[in-house]
PDB file of N, CA and C in Angstrom:
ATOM      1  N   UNK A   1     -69.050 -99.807  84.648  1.00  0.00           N
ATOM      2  CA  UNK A   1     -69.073-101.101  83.982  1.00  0.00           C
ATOM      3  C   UNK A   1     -68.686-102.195  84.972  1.00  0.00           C
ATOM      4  N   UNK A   2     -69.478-102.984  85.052  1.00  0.00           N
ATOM      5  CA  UNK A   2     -69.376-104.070  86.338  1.00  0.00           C
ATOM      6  C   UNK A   2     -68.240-105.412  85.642  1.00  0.00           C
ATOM      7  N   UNK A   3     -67.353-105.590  86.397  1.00  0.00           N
ATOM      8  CA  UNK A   3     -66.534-106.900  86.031  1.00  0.00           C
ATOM      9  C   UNK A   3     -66.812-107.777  86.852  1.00  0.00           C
ATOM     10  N   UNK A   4     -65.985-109.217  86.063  1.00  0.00           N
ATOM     11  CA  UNK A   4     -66.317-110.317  86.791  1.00  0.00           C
ATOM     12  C   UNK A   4     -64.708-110.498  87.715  1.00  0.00           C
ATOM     13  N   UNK A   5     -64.946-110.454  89.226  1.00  0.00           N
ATOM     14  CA  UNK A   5     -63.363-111.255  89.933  1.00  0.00           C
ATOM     15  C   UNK A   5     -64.337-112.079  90.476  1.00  0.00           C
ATOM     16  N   UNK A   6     -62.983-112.696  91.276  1.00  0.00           N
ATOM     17  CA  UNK A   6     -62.694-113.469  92.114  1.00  0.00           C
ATOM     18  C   UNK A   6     -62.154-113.282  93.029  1.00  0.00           C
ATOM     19  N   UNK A   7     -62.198-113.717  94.346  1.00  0.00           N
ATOM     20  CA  UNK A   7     -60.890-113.464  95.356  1.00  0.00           C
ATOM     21  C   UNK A   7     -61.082-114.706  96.174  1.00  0.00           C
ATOM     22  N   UNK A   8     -59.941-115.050  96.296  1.00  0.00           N
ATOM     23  CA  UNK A   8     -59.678-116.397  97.629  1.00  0.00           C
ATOM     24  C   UNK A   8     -59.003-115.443  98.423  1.00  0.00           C
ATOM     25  N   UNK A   9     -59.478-116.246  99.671  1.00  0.00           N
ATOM     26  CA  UNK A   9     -58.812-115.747 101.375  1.00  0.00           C
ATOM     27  C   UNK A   9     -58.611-116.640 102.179  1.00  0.00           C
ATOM     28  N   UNK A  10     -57.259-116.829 102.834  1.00  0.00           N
ATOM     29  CA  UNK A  10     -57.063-117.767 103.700  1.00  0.00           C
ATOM     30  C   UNK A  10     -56.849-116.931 105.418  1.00  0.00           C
ATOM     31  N   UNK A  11     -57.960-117.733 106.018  1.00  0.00           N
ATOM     32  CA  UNK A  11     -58.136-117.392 107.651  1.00  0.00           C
ATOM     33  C   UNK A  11     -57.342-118.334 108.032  1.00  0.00           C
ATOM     34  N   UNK A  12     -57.047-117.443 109.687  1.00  0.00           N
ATOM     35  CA  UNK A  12     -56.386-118.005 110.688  1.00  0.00           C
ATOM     36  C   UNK A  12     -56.894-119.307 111.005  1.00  0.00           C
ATOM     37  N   UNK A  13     -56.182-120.285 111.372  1.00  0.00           N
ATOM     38  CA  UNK A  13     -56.990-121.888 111.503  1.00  0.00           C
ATOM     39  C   UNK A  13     -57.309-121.503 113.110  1.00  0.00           C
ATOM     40  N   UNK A  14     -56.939-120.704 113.788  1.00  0.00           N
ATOM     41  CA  UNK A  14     -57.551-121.053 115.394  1.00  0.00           C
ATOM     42  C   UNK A  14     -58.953-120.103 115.332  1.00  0.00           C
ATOM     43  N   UNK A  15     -59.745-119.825 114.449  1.00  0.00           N
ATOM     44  CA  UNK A  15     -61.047-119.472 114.672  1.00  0.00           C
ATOM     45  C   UNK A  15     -62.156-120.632 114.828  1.00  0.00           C
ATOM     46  N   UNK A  16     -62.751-120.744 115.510  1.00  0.00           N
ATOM     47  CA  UNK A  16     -63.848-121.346 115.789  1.00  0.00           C
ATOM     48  C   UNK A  16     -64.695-121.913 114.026  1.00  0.00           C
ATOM     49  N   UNK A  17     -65.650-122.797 114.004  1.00  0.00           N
ATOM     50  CA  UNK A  17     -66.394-122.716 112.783  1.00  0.00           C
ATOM     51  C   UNK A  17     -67.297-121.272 112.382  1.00  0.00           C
ATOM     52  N   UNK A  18     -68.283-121.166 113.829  1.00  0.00           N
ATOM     53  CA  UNK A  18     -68.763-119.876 113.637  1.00  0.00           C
ATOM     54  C   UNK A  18     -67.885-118.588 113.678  1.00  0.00           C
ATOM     55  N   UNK A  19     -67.218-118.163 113.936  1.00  0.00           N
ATOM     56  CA  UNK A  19     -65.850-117.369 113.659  1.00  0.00           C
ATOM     57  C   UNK A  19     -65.463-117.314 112.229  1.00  0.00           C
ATOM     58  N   UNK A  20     -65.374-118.515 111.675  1.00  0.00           N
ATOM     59  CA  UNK A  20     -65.049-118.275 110.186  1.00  0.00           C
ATOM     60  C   UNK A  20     -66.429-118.071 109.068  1.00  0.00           C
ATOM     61  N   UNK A  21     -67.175-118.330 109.408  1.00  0.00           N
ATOM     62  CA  UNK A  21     -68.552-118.276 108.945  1.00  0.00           C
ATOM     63  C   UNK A  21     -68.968-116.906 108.892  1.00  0.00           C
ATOM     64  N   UNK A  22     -68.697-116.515 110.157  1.00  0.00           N
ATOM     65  CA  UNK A  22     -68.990-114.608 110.421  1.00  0.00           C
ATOM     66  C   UNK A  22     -68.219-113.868 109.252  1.00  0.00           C
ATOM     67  N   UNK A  23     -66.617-114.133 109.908  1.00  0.00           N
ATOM     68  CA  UNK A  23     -65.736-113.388 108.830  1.00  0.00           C
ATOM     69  C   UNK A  23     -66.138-113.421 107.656  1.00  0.00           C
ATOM     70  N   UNK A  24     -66.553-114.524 106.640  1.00  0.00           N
ATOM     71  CA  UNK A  24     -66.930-114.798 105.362  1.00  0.00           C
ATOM     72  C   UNK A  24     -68.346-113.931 105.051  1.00  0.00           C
ATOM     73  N   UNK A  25     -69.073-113.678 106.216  1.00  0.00           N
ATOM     74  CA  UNK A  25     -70.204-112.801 105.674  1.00  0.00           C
ATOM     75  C   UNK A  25     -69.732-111.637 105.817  1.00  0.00           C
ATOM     76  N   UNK A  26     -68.731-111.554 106.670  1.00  0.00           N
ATOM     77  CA  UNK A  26     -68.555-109.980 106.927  1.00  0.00           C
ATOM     78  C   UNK A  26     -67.901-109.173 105.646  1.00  0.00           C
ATOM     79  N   UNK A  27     -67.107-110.212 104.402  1.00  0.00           N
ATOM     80  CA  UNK A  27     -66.462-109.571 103.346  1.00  0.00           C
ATOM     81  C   UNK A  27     -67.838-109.450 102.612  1.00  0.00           C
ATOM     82  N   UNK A  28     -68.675-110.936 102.341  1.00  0.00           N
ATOM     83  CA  UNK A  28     -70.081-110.657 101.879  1.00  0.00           C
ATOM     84  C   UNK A  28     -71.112-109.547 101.871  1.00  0.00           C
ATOM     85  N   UNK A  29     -70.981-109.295 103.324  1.00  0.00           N
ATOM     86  CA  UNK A  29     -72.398-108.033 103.332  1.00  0.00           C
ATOM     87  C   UNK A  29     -71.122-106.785 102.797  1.00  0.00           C
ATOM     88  N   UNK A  30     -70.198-106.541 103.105  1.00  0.00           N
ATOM     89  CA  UNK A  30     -69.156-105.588 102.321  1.00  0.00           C
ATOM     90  C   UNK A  30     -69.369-105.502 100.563  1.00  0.00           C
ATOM     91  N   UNK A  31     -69.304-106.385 100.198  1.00  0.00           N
ATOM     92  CA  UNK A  31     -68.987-106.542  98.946  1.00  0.00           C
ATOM     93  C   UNK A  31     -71.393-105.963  98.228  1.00  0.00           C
ATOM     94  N   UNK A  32     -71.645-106.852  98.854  1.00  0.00           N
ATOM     95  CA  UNK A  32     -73.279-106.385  98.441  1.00  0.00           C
ATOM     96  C   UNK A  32     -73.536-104.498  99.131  1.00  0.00           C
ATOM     97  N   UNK A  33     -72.827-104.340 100.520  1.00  0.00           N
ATOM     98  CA  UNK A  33     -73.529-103.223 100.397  1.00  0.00           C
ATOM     99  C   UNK A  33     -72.445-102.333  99.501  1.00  0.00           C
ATOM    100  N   UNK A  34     -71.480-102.280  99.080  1.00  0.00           N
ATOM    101  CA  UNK A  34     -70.642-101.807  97.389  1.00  0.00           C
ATOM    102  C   UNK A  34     -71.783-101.511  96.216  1.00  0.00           C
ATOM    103  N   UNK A  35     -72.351-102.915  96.807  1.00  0.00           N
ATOM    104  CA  UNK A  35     -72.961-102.631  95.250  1.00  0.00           C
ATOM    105  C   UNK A  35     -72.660-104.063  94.297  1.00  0.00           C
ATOM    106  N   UNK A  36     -71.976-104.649  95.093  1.00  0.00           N
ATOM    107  CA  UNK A  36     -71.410-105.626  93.968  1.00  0.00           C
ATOM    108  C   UNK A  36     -72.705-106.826  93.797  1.00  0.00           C
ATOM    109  N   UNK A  37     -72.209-107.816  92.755  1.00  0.00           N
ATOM    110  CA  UNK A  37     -73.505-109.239  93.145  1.00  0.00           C
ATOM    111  C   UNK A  37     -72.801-110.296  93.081  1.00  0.00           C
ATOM    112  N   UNK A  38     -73.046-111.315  94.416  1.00  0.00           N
ATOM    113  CA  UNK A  38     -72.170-112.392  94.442  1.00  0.00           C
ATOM    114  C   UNK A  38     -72.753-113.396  93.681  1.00  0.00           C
ATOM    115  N   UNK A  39     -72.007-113.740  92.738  1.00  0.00           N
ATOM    116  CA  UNK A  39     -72.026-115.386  91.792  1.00  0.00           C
ATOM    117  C   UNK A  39     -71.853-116.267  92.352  1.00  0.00           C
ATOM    118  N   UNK A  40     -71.359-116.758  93.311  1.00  0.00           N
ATOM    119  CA  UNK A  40     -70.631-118.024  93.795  1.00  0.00           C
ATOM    120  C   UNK A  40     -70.042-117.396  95.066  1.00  0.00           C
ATOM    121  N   UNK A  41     -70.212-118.403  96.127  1.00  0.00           N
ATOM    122  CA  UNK A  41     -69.523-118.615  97.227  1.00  0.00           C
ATOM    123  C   UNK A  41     -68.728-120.024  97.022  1.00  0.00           C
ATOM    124  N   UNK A  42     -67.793-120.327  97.762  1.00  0.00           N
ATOM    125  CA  UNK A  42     -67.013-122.063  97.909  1.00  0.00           C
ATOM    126  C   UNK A  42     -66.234-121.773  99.376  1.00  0.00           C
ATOM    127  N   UNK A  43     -66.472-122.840 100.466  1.00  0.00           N
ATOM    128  CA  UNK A  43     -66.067-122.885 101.228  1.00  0.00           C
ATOM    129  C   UNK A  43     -65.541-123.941 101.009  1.00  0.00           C
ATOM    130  N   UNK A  44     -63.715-123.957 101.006  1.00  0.00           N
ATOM    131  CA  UNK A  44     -62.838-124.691 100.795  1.00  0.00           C
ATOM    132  C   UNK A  44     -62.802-125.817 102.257  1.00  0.00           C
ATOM    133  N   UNK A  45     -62.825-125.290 103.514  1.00  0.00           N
ATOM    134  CA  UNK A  45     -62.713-125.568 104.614  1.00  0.00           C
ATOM    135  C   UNK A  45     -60.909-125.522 104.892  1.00  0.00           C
ATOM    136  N   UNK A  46     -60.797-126.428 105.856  1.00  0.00           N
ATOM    137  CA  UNK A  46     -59.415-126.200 106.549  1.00  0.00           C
ATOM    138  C   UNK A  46     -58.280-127.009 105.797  1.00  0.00           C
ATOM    139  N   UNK A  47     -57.296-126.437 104.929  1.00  0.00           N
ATOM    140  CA  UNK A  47     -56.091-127.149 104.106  1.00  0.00           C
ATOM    141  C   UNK A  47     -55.004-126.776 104.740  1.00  0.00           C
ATOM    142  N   UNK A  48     -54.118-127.485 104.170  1.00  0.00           N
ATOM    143  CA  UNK A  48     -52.827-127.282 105.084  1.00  0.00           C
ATOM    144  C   UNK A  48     -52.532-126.765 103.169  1.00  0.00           C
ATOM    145  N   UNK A  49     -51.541-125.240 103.949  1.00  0.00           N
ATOM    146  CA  UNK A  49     -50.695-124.720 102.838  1.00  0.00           C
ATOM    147  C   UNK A  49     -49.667-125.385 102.431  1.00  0.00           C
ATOM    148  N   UNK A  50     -48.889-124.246 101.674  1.00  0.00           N
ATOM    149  CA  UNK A  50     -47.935-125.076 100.815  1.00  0.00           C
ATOM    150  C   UNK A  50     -47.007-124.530 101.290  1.00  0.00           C
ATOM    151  N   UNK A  51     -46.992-123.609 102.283  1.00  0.00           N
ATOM    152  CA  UNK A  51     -45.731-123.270 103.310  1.00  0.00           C
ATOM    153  C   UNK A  51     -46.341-122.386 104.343  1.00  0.00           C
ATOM    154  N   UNK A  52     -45.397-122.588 105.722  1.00  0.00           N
ATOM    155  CA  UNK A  52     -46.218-121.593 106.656  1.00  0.00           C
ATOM    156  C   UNK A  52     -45.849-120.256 106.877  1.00  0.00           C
ATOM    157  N   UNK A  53     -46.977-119.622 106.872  1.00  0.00           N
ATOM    158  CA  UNK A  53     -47.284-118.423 107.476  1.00  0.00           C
ATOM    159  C   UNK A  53     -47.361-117.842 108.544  1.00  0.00           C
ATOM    160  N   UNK A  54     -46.362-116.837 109.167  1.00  0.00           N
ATOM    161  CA  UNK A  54     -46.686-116.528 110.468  1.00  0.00           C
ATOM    162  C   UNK A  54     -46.559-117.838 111.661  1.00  0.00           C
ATOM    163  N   UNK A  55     -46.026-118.890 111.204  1.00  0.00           N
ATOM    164  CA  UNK A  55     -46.037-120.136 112.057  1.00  0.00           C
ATOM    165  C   UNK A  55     -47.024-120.548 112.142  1.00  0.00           C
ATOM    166  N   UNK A  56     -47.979-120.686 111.120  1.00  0.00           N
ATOM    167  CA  UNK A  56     -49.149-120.902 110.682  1.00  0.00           C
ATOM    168  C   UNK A  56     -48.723-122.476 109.597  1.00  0.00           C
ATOM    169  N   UNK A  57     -49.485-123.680 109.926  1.00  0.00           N
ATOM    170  CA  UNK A  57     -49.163-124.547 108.608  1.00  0.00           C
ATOM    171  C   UNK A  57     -50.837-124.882 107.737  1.00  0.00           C
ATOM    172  N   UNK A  58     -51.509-124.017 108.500  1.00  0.00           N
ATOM    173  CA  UNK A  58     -52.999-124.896 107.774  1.00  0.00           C
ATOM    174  C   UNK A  58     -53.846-123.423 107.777  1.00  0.00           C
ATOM    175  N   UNK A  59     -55.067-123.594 107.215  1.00  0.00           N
ATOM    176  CA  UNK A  59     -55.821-121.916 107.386  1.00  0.00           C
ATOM    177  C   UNK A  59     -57.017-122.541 106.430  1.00  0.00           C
ATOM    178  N   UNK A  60     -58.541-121.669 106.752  1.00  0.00           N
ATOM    179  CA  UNK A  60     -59.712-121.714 106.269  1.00  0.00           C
ATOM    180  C   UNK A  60     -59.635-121.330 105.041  1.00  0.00           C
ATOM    181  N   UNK A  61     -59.756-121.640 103.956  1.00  0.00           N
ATOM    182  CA  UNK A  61     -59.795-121.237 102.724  1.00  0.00           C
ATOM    183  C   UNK A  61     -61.370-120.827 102.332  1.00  0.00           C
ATOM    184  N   UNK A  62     -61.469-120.379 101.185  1.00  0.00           N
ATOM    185  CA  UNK A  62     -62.633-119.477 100.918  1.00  0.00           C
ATOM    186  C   UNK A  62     -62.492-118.632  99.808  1.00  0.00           C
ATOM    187  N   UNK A  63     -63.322-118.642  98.685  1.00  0.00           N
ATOM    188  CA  UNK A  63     -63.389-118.423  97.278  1.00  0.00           C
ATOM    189  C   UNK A  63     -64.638-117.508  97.399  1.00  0.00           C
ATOM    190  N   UNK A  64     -64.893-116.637  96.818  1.00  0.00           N
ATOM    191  CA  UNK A  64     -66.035-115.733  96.488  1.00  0.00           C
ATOM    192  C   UNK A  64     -65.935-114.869  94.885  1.00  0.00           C
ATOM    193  N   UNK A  65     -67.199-115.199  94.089  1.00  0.00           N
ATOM    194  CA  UNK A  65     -66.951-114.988  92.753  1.00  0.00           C
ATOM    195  C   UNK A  65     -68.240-113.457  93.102  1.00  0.00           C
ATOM    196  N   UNK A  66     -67.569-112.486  91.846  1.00  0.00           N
ATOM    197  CA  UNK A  66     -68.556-111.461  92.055  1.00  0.00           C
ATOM    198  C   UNK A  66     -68.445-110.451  90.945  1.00  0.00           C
ATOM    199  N   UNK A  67     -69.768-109.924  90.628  1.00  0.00           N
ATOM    200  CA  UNK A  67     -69.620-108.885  89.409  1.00  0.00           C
ATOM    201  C   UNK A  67     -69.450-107.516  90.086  1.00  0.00           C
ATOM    202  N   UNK A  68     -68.875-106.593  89.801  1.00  0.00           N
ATOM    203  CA  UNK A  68     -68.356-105.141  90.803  1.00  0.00           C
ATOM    204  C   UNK A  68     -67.934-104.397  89.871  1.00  0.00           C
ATOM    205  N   UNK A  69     -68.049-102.935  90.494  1.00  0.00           N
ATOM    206  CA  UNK A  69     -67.157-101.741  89.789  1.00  0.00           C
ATOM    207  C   UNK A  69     -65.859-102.105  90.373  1.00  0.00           C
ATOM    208  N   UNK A  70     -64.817-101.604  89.558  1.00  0.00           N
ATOM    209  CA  UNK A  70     -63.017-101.861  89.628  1.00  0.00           C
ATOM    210  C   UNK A  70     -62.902-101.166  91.290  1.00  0.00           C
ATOM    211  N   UNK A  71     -63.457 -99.915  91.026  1.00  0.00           N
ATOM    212  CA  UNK A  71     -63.046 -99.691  92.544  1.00  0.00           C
ATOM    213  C   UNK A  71     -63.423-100.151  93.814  1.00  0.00           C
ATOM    214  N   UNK A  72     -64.184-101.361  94.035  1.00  0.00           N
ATOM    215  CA  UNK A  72     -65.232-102.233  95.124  1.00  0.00           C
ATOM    216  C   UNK A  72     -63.817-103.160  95.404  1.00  0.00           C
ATOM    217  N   UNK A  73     -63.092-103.508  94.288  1.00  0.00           N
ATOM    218  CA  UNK A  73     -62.120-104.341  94.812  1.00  0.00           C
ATOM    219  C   UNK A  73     -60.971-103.885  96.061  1.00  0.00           C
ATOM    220  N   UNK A  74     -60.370-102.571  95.528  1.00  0.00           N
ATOM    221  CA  UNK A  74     -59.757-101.458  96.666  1.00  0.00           C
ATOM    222  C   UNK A  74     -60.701-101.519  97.714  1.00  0.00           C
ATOM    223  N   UNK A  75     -62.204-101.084  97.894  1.00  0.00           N
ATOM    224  CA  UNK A  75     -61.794-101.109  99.449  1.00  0.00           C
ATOM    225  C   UNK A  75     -62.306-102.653 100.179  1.00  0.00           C
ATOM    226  N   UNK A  76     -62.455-103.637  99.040  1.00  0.00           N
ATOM    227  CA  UNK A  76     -61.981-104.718 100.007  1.00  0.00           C
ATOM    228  C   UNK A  76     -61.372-105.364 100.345  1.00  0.00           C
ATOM    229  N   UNK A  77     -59.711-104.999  99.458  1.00  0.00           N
ATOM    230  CA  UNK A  77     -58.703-105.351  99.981  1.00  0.00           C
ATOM    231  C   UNK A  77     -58.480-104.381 101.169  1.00  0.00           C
ATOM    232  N   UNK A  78     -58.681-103.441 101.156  1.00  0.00           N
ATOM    233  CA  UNK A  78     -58.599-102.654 102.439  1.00  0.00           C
ATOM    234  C   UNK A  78     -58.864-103.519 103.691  1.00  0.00           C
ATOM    235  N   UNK A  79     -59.748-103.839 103.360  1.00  0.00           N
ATOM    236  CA  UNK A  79     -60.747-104.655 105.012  1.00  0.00           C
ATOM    237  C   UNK A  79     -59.498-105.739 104.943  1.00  0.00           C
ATOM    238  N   UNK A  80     -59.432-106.683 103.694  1.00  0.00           N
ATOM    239  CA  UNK A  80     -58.579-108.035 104.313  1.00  0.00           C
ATOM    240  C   UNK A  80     -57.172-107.217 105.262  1.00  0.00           C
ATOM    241  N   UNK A  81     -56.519-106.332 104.243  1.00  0.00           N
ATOM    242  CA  UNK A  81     -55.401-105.802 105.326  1.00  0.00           C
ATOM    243  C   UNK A  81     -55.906-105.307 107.090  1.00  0.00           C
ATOM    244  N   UNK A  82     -56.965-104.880 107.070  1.00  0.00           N
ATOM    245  CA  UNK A  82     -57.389-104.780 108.397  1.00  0.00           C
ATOM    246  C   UNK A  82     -57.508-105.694 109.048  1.00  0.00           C
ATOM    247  N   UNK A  83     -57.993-106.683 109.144  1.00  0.00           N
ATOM    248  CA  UNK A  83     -58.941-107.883 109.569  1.00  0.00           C
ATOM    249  C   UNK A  83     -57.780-108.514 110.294  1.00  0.00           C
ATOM    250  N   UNK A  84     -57.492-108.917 111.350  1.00  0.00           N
ATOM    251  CA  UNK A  84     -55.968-109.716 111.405  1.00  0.00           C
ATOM    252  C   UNK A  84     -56.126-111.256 111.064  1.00  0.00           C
ATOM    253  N   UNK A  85     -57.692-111.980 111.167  1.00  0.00           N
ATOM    254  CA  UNK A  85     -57.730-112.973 110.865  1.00  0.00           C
ATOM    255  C   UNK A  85     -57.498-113.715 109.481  1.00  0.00           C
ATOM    256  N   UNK A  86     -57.291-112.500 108.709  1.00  0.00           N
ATOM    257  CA  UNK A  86     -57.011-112.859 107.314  1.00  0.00           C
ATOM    258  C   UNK A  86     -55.217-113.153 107.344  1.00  0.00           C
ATOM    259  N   UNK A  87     -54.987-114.120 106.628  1.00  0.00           N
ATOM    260  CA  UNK A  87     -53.237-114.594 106.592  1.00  0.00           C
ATOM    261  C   UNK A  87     -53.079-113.961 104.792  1.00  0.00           C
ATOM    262  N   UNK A  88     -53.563-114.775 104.250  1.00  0.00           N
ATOM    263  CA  UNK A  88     -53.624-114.197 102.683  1.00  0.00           C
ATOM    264  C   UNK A  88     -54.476-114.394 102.100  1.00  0.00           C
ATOM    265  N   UNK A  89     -54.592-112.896 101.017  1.00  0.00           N
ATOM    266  CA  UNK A  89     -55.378-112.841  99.699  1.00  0.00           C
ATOM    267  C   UNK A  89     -54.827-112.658  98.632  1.00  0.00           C
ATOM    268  N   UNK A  90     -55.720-113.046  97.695  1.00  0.00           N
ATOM    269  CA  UNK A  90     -55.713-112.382  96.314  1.00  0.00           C
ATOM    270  C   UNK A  90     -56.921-112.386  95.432  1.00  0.00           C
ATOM    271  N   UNK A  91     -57.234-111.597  94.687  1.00  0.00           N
ATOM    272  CA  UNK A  91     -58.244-111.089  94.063  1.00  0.00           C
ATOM    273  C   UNK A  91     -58.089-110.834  92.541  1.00  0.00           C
ATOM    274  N   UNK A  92     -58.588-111.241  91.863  1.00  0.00           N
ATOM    275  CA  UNK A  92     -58.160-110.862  89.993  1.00  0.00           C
ATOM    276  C   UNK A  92     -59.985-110.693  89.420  1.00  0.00           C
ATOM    277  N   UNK A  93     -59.406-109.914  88.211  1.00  0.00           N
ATOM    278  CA  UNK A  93     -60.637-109.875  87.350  1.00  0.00           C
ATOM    279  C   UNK A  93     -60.487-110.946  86.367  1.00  0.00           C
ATOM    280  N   UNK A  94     -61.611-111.737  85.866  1.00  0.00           N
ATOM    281  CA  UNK A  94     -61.682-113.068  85.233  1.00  0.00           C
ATOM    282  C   UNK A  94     -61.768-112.401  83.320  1.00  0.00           C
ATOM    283  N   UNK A  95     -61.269-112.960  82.610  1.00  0.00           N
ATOM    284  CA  UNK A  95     -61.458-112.721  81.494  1.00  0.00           C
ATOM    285  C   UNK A  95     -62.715-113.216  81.155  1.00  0.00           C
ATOM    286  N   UNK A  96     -63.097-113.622  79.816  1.00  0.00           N
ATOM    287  CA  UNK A  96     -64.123-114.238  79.591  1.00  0.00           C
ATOM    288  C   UNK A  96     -63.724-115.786  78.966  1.00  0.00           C
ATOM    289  N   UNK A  97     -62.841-116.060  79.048  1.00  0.00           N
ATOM    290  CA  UNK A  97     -62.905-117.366  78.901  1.00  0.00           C
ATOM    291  C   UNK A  97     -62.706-118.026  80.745  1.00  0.00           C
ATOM    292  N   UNK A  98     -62.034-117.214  81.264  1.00  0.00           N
ATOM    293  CA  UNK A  98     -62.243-117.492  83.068  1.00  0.00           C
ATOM    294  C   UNK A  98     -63.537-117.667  83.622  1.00  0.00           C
ATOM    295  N   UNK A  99     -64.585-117.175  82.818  1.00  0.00           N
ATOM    296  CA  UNK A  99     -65.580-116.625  83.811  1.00  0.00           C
ATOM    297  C   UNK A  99     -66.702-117.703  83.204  1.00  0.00           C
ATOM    298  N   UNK A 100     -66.557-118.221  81.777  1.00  0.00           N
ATOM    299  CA  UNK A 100     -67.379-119.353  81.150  1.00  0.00           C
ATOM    300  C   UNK A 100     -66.625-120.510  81.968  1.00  0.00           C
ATOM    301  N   UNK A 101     -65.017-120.774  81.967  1.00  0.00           N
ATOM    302  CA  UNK A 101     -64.957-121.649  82.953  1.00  0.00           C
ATOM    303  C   UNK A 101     -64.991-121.902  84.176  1.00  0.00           C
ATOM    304  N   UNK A 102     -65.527-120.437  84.627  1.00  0.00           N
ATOM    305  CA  UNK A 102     -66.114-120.733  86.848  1.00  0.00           C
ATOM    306  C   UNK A 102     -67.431-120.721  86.291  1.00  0.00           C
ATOM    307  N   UNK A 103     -68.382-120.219  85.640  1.00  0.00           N
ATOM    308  CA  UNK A 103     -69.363-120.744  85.342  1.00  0.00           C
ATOM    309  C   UNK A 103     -69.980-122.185  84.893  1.00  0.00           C
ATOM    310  N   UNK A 104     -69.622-122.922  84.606  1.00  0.00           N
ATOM    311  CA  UNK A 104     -69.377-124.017  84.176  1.00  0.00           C
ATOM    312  C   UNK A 104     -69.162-125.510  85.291  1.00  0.00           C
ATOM    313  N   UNK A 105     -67.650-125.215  86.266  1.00  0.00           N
ATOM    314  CA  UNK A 105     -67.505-125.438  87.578  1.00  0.00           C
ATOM    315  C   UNK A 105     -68.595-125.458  88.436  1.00  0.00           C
ATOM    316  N   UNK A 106     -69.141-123.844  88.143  1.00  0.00           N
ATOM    317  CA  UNK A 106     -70.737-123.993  89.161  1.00  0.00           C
ATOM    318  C   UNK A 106     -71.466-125.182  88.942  1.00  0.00           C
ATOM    319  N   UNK A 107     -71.817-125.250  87.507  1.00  0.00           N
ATOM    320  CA  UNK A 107     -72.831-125.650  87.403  1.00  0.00           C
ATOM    321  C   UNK A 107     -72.950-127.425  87.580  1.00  0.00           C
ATOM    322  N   UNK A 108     -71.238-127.451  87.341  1.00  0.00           N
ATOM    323  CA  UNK A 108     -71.037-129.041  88.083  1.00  0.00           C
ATOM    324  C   UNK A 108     -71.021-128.978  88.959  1.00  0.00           C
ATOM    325  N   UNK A 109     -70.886-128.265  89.975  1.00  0.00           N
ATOM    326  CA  UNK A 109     -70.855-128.274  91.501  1.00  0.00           C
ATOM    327  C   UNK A 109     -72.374-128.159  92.034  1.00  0.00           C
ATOM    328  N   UNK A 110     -73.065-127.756  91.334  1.00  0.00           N
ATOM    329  CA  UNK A 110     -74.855-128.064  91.924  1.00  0.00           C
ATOM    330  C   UNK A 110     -75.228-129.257  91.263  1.00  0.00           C
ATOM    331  N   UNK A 111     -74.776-129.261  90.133  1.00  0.00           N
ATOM    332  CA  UNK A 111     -75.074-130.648  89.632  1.00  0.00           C
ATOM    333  C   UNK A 111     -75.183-131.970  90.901  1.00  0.00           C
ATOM    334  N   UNK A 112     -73.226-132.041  90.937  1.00  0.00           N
ATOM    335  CA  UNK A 112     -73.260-132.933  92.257  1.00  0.00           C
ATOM    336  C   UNK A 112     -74.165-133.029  93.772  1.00  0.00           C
ATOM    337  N   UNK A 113     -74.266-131.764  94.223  1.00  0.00           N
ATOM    338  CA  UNK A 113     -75.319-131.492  94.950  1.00  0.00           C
ATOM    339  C   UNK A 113     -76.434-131.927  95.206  1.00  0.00           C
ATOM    340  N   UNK A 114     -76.978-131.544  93.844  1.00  0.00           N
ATOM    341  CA  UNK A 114     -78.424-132.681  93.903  1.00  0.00           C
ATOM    342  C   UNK A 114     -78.532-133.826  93.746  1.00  0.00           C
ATOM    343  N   UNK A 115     -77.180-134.424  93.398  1.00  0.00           N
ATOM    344  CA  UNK A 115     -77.031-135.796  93.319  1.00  0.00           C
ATOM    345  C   UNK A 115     -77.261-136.603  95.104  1.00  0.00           C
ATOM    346  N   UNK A 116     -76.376-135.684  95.298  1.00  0.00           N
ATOM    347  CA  UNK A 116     -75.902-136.014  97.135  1.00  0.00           C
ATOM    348  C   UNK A 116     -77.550-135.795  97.780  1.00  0.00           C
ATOM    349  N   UNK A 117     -78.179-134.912  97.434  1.00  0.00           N
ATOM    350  CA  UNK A 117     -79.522-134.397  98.020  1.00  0.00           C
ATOM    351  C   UNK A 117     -80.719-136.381  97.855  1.00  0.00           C
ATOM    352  N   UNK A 118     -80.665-136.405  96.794  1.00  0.00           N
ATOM    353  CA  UNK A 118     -81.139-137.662  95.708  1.00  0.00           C
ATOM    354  C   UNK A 118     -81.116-138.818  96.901  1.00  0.00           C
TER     355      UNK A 118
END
């Protein structure tokens, strides 16, 4: 039975743009060759946290929405613990009132899009 998560990840800020671009496909092609299907990508870009990490004060943020079997989530928290460029994650399954409201979000967020395109 496929659920709906989410997971945000915050990268190291001294990666390059293409560096963080890679990493972000690299959880991507992970998560599709699982099996999973990605809903949504959001590239947050570079924020300064709300405290530092590792002597870290800022990091790439990055949102990825996805439908998966429960166990696709295990081994990709696996990879973030591997990865050293990852500082922090977290990952949850969306209820259904979560998942009408990231659905929803999307759809204002292309909305605006084509506005900007216009």
């Amino acid at each position: 039975m496929l659920k709906n998560y989410e997971t945000v990840f915050i990268l190291t800020p001294v990666l390059s743009d293409a560096q963080m671009k890679e990493t972000v496909a690299k959880f991507k092609d992970l998560l599709v060759k699982e099996g999973a299907e990605i809903v949504n990508e959001e590239n947050w870009g570079l924020k300064k946290m709300a405290y530092p990490i590792g002597k870290k004060s800022t990091g790439f943020y990055s949102l990825l929405q996805f439908n998966a079997e429960p166990t696709v989530v295990a081994k990709l928290e696996t990879q973030y613990r591997r990865d050293e460029r990852v500082i922090r994650f977290l990952t949850f399954a969306l209820d259904k009132y979560a998942a009408e409201y990231a659905a929803k979000r999307k759809s204002v967020k292309s909305t605006k899009e084509v506005v900007k395109e216009s």
